[in-house]
Protein backbone atom coordinates (compact mmCIF):
# COMPACT_ATOMS: atom_id res chain seq x y z
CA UNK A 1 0.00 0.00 0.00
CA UNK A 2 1.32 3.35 -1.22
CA UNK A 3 1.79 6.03 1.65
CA UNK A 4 1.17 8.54 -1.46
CA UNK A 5 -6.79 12.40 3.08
CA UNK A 6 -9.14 14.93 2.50
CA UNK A 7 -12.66 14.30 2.67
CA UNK A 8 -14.41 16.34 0.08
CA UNK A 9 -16.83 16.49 3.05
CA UNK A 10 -20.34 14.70 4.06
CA UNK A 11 -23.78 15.68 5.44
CA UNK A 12 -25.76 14.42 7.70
CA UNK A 13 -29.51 15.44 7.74
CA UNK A 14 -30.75 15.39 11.43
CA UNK A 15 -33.94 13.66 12.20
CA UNK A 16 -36.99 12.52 10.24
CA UNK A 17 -39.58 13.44 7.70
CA UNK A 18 -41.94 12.22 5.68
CA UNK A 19 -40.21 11.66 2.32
CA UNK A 20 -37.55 8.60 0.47
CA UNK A 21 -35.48 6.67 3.02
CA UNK A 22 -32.08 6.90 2.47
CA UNK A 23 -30.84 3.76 4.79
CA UNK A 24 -27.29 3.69 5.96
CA UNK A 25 -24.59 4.33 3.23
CA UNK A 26 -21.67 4.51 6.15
CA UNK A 27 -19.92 7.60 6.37
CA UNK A 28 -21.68 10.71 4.86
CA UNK A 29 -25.74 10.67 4.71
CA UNK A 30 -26.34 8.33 7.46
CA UNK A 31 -29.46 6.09 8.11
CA UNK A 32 -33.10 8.73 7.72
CA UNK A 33 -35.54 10.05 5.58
CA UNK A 34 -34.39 13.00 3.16
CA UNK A 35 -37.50 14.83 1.50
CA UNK A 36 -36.91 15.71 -2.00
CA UNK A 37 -36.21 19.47 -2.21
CA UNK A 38 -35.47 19.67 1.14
CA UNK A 39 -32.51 22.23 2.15
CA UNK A 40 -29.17 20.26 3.65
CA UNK A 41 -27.47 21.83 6.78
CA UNK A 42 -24.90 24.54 6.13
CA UNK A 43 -25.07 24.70 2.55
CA UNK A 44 -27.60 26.77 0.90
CA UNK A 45 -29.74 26.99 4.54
CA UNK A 46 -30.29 30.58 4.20
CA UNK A 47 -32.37 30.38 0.70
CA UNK A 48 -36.07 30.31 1.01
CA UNK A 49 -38.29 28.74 -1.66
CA UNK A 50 -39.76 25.48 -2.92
CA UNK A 51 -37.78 22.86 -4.08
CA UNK A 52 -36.59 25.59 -6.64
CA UNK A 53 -32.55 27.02 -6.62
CA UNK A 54 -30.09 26.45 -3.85
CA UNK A 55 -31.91 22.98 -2.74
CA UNK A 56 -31.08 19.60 -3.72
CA UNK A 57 -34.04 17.54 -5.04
CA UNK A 58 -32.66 14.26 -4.88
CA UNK A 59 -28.69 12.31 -4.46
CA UNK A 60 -27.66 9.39 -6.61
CA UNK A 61 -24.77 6.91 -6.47
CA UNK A 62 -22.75 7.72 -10.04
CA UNK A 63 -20.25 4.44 -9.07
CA UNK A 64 -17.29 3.38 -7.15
CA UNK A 65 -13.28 4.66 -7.94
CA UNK A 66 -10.71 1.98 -7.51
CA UNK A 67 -7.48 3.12 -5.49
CA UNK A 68 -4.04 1.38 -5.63
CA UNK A 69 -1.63 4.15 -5.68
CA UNK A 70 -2.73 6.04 -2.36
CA UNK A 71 -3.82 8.91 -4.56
CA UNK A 72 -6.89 10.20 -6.37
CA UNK A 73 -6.54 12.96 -9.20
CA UNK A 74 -9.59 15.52 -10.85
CA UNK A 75 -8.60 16.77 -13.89
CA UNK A 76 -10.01 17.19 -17.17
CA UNK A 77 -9.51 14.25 -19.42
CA UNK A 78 -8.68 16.12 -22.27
CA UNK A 79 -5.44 17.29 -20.62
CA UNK A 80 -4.36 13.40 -19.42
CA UNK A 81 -4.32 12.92 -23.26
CA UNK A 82 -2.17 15.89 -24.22
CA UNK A 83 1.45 15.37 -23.27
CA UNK A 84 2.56 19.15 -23.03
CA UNK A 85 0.07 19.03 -20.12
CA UNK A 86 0.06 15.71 -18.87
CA UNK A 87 3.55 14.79 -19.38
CA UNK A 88 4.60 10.63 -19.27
CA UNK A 89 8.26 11.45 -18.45
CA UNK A 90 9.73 14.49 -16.76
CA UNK A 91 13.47 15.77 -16.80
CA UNK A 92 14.50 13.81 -13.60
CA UNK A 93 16.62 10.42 -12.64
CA UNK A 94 15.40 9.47 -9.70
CA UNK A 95 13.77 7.19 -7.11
CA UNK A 96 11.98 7.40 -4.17
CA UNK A 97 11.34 4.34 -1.76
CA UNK A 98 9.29 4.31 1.57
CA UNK A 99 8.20 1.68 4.04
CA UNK A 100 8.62 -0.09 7.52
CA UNK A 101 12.23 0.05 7.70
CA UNK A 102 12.72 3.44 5.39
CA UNK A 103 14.93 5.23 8.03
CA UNK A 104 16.76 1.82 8.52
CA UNK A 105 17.51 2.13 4.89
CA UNK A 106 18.47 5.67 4.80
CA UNK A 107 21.06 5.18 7.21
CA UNK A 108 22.50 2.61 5.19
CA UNK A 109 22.69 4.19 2.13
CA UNK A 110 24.39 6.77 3.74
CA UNK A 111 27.01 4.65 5.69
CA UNK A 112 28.02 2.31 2.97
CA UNK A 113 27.47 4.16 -0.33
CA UNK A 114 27.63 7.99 0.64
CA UNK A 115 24.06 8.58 -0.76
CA UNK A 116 22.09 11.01 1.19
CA UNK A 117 18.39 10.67 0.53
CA UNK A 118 16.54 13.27 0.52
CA UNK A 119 12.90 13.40 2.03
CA UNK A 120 10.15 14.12 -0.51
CA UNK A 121 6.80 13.95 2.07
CA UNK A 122 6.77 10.77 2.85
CA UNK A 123 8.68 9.36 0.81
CA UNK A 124 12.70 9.50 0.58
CA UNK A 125 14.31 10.52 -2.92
CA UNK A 126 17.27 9.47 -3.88
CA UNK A 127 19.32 10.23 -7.29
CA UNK A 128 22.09 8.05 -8.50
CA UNK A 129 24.66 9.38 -10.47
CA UNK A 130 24.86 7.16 -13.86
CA UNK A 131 21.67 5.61 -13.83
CA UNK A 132 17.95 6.58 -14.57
CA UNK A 133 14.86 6.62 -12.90
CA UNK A 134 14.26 2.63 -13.60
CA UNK A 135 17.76 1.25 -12.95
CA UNK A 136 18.04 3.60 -9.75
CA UNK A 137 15.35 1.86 -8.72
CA UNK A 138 16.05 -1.40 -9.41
CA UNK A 139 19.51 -0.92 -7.74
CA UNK A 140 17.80 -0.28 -4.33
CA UNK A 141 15.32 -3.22 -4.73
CA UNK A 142 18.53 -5.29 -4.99
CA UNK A 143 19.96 -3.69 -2.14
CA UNK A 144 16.55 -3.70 0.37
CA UNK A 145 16.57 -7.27 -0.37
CA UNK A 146 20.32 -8.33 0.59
CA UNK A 147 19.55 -6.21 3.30
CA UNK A 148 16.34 -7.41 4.08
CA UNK A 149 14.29 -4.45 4.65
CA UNK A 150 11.16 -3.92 3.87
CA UNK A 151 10.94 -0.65 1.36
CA UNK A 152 8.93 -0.01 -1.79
CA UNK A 153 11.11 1.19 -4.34
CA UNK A 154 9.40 3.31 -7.01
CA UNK A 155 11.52 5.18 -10.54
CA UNK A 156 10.46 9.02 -10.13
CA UNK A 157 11.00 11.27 -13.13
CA UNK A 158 8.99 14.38 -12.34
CA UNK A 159 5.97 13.12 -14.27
CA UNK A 160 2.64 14.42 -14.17
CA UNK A 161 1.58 11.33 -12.47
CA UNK A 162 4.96 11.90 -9.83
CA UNK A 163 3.34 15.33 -9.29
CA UNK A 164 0.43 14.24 -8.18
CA UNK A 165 2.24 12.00 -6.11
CA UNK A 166 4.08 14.09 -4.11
CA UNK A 167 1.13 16.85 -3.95
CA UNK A 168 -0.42 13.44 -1.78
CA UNK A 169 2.46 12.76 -0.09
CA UNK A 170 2.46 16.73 1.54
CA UNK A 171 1.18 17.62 5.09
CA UNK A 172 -2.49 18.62 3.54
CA UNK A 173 -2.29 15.08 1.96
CA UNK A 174 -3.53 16.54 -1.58
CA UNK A 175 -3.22 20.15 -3.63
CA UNK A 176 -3.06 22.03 -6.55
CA UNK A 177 -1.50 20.72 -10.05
CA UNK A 178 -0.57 23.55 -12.30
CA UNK A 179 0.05 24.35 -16.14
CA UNK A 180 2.90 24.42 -17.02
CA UNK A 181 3.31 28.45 -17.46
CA UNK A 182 2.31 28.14 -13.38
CA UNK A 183 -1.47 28.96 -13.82
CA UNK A 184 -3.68 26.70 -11.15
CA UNK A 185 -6.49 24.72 -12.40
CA UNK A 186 -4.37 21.61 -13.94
CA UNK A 187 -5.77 19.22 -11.59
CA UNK A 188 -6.63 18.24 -7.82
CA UNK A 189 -4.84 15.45 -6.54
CA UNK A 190 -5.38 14.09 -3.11
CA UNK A 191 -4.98 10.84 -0.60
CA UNK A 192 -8.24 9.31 -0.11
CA UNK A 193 -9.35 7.68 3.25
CA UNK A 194 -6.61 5.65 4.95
CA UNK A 195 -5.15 4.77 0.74
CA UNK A 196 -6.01 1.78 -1.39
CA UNK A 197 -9.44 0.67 -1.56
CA UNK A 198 -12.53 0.77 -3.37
CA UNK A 199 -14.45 4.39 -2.52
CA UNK A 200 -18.29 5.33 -3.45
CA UNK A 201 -19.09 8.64 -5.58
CA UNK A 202 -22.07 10.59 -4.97
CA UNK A 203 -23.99 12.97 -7.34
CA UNK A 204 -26.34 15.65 -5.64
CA UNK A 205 -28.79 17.40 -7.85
CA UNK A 206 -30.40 20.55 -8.21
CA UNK A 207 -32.55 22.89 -10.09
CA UNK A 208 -31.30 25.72 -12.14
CA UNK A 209 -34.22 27.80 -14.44
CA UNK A 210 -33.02 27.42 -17.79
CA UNK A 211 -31.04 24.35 -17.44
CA UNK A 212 -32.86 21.99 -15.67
CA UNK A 213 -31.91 19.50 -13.18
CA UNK A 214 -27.81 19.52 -12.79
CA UNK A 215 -25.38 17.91 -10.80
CA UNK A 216 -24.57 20.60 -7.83
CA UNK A 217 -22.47 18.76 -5.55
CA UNK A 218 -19.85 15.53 -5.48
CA UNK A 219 -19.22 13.59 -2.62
CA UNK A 220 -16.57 10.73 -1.87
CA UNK A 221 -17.21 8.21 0.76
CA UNK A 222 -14.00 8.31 2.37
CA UNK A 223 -14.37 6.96 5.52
């Protein structure tokens, strides 16, 4: 499991009324009755109205997201397909490993090959002179296991994909992905939950004159 969370938040709709039972989803809606229309706690409380603007008429399950990497990314998928944007390789030789015995392997590195890693997040980064991302990596695979530690050894490059990695890997556990001239709005890349796993998506809907019913909200079961 990759160390590489932020709830996008959940509601929780005190009480009862007459209206669709939601049952008990886990974490976020909670066991109760929601009435279509009705306004949810904190957001949008203040409007007044029918079941009209600023209330959601009704939530739907879009589907479940599949982690194995520890992260989660929003973006566009236009820009995952354009590789001045979304770039397979960056400009960097590197790898980064992590795990139980990381700081046991450190020290090691240090001792018998003068390599100082340096930490990345969570992770520790290491560049060896000579070799690229992949052969630095397999180099301390073969080491760990002589050694016998227990590290995850990973190539790092400075990919898109690494970026996102590291954004995860920071003390808010997720951030901002930029263009590359430095404007925000790339992506959003976060750790979900406690990492791997398989996590529920939630649509929440809501009337707009003109346009009809539109999604209004998203919400990621978490926890």
């Amino acid at each position: 499991m990759s160390p590489r969370s932020v709830c996008l938040g959940s509601l929780k709709l005190p009480g009862f009324c007459p209206g669709v039972h939601t049952g008990s989803h886990g974490a976020g809606m909670g066991s109760g009755w929601w009435c279509p229309g009705q306004v949810w706690p904190g957001l949008g409380a203040s409007r007044k109205g029918g079941c009209g603007v600023g209330r959601y008429v009704r939530k739907r399950k879009l589907g479940v997201v599949a982690v194995d990497s520890g992260c989660l990314v929003v973006v566009d998928p236009s820009y995952v397909s354009d590789g001045r944007l979304w770039p397979r390789r960056g400009r960097e030789e590197c790898a980064d490993f992590w795990g139980a015995d990381a700081e046991e392997f450190r020290d090691f590195l240090g001792r018998l090959h003068g390599i100082e890693p340096e930490a990345a997040g969570e992770v520790w980064r290491v560049r060896v002179r000579g070799k690229t991302a992949e052969e630095a990596a397999g180099w301390l695979k073969e080491l760990a296991a002589v050694w016998r530690l227990r590290v995850v050894c990973t190539p790092y490059t400075g990919s898109a994909q690494d970026a996102a990695y590291d954004v995860c890997s920071g003390p808010a556990r997720g951030g901002q992905l930029c263009f590359p001239d430095g404007r925000p709005g790339l992506a959003v890349a976060f750790a979900p939950g406690i990492g791997d796993g398989l996590y529920e998506v939630w649509a929440y809907y809501r009337e707009e004159p003109g346009w009809g019913e539109r999604v209004a909200r998203v919400e990621l079961r978490l926890l």
